[in-house]
Protein backbone atom coordinates (compact mmCIF):
# COMPACT_ATOMS: atom_id res chain seq x y z
CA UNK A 1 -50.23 -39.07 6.39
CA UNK A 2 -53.31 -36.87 4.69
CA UNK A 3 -51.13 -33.80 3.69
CA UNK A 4 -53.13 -29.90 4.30
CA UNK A 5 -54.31 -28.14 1.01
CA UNK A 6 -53.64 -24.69 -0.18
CA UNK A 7 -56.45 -23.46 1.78
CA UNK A 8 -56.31 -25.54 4.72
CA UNK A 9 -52.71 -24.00 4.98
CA UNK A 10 -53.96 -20.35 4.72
CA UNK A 11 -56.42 -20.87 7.76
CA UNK A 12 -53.60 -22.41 9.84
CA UNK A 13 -51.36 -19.62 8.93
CA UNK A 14 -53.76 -17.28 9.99
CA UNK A 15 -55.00 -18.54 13.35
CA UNK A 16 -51.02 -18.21 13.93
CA UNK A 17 -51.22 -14.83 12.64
CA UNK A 18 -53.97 -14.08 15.10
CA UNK A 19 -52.49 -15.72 18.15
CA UNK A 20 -48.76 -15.42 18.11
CA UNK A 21 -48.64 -11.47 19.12
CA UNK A 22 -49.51 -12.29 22.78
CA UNK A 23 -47.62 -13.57 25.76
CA UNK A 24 -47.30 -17.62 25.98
CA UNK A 25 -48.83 -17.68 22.27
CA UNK A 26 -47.89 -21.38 21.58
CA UNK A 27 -50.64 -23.03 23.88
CA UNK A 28 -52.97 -20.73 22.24
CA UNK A 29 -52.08 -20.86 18.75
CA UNK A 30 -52.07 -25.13 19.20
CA UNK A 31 -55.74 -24.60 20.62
CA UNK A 32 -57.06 -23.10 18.12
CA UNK A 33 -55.47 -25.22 15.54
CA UNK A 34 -56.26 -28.16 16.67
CA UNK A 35 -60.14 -26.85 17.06
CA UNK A 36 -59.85 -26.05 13.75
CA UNK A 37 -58.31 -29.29 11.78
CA UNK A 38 -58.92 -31.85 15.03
CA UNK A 39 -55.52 -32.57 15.56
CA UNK A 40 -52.15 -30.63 15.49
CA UNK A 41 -50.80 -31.35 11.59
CA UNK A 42 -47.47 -31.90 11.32
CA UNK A 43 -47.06 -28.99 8.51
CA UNK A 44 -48.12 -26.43 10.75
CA UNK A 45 -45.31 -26.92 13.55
CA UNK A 46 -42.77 -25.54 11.45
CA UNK A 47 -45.18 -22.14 10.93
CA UNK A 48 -45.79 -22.24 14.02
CA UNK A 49 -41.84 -22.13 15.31
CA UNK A 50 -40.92 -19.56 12.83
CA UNK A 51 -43.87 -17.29 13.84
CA UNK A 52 -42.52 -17.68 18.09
CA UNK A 53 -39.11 -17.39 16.79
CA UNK A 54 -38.24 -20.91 18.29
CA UNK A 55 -37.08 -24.39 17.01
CA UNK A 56 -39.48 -26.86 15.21
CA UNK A 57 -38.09 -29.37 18.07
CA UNK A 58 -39.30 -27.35 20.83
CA UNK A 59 -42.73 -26.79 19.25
CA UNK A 60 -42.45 -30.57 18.67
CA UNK A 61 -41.91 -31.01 22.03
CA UNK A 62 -44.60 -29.04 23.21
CA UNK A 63 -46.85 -30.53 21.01
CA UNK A 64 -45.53 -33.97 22.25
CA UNK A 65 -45.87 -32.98 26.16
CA UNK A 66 -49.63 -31.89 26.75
CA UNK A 67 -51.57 -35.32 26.26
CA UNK A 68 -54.64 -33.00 24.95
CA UNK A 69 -52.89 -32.38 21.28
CA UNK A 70 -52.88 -35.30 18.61
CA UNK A 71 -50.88 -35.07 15.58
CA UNK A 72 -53.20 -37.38 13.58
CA UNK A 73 -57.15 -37.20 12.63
CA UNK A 74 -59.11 -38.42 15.32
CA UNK A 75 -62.36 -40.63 14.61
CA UNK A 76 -65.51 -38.94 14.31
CA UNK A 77 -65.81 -39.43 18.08
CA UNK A 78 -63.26 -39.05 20.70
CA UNK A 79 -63.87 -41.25 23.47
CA UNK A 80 -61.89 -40.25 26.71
CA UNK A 81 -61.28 -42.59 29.84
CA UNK A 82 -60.09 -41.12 33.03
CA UNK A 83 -56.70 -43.47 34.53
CA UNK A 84 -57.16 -41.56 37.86
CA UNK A 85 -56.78 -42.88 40.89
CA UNK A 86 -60.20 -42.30 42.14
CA UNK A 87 -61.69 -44.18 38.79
CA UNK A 88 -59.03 -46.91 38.85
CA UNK A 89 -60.01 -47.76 42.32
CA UNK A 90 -63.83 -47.83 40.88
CA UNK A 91 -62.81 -50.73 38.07
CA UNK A 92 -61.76 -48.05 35.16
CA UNK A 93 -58.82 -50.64 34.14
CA UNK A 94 -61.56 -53.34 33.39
CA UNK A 95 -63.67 -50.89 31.68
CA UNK A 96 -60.68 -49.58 29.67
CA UNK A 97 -59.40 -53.36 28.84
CA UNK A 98 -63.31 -53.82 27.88
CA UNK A 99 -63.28 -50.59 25.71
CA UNK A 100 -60.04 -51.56 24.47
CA UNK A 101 -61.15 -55.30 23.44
CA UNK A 102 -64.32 -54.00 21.96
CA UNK A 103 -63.15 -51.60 19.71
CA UNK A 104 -60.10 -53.53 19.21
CA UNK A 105 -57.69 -50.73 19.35
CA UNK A 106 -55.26 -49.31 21.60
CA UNK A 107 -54.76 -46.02 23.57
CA UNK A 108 -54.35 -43.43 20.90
CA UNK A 109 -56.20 -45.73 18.37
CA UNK A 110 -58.57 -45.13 15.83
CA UNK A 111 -60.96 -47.92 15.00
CA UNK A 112 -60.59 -49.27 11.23
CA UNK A 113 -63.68 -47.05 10.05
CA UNK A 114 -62.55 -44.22 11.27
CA UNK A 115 -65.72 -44.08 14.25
CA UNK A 116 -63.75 -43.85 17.53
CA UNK A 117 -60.51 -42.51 18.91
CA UNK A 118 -60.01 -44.04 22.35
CA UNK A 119 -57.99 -41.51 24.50
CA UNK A 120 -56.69 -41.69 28.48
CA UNK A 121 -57.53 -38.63 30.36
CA UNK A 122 -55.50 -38.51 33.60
CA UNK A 123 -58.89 -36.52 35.74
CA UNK A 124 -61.97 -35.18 34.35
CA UNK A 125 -62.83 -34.06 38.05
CA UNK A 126 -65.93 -36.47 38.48
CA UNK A 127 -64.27 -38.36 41.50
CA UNK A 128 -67.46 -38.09 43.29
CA UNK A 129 -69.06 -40.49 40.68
CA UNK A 130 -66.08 -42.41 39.50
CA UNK A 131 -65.05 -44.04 36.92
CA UNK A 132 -65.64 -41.89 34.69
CA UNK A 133 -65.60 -40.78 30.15
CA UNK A 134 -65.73 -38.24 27.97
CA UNK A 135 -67.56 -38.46 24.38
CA UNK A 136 -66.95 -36.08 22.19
CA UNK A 137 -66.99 -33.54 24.96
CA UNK A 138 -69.86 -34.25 27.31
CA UNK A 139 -68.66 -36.17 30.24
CA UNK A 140 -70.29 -39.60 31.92
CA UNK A 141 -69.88 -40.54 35.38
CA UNK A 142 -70.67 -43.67 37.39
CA UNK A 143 -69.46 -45.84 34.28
CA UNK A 144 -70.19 -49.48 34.30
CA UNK A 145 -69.43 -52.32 31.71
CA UNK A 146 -73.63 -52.00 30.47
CA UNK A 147 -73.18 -47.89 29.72
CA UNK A 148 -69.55 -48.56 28.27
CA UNK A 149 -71.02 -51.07 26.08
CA UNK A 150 -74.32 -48.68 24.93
CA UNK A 151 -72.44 -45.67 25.24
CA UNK A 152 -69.79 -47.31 22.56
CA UNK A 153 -72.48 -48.03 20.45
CA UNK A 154 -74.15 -45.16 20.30
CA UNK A 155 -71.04 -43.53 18.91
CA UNK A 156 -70.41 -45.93 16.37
């Protein structure tokens, strides 16, 4: 596990700082965190819990509840599939066992360079033109193995 520095641990402390004196503070304070370091760090939950005045297991388990936080350092690309109903019945399980295969990872995986982080989104609202991704923010719609393949290379 890469372990914060010093100064990486100053910044977190004071986006909690910034965040923690409003109502509901821990979505918030994760947000910004997690826009700041790409992933929730385990070092921070315990600041974090003392700053709400709660346990570190309930920020743990806040942290583990929302599928949107990671606790590890995602790829230089984060590669979302939706596992909707409307996409599954489009063919997003093929394209997600093709993604899967290709990159030879898992949900939650990272490939062995670091390139990709392959994540399930449960709806990214693009029914209309199902199945449908995310890459690193911009969504695609009306998937198909040919753009999965070209839009997993152009990533890499």
């Amino acid at each position: 596990m890469e372990r914060l520095q010093a100064a990486q641990l100053e910044t977190a402390q004071r986006i909690i700082a910034a965040e923690c004196h409003q109502e509901g503070a821990a979505l918030p304070i994760l947000h910004a965190i997690q826009a700041e370091f790409g992933f929730i760090p385990d070092e921070t939950i315990p600041l974090i819990a003392d700053a709400l005045n709660i346990s570190r297991a309930e920020m743990f388990g806040v942290v583990g509840f929302y599928h949107d936080f990671r606790r590890h350092k995602p790829g230089r690309s984060v590669v979302k599939l939706c596992r909707a109903e409307a996409c599954q019945a489009m063919g997003a399980d093929a394209l997600a066992a093709r993604a899967q295969d290709r990159l030879g990872i898992a949900w939650h995986g990272t490939t062995p360079d670091g390139a990709i982080t392959l994540e399930p989104v449960y709806c990214l609202g693009l029914c209309a033109t199902a199945p449908a991704a995310m890459v690193d923010g911009a969504v695609i719609g009306r998937l198909t193995p040919a753009r999965l393949d070209a839009m997993l290379e152009a990533v890499r």
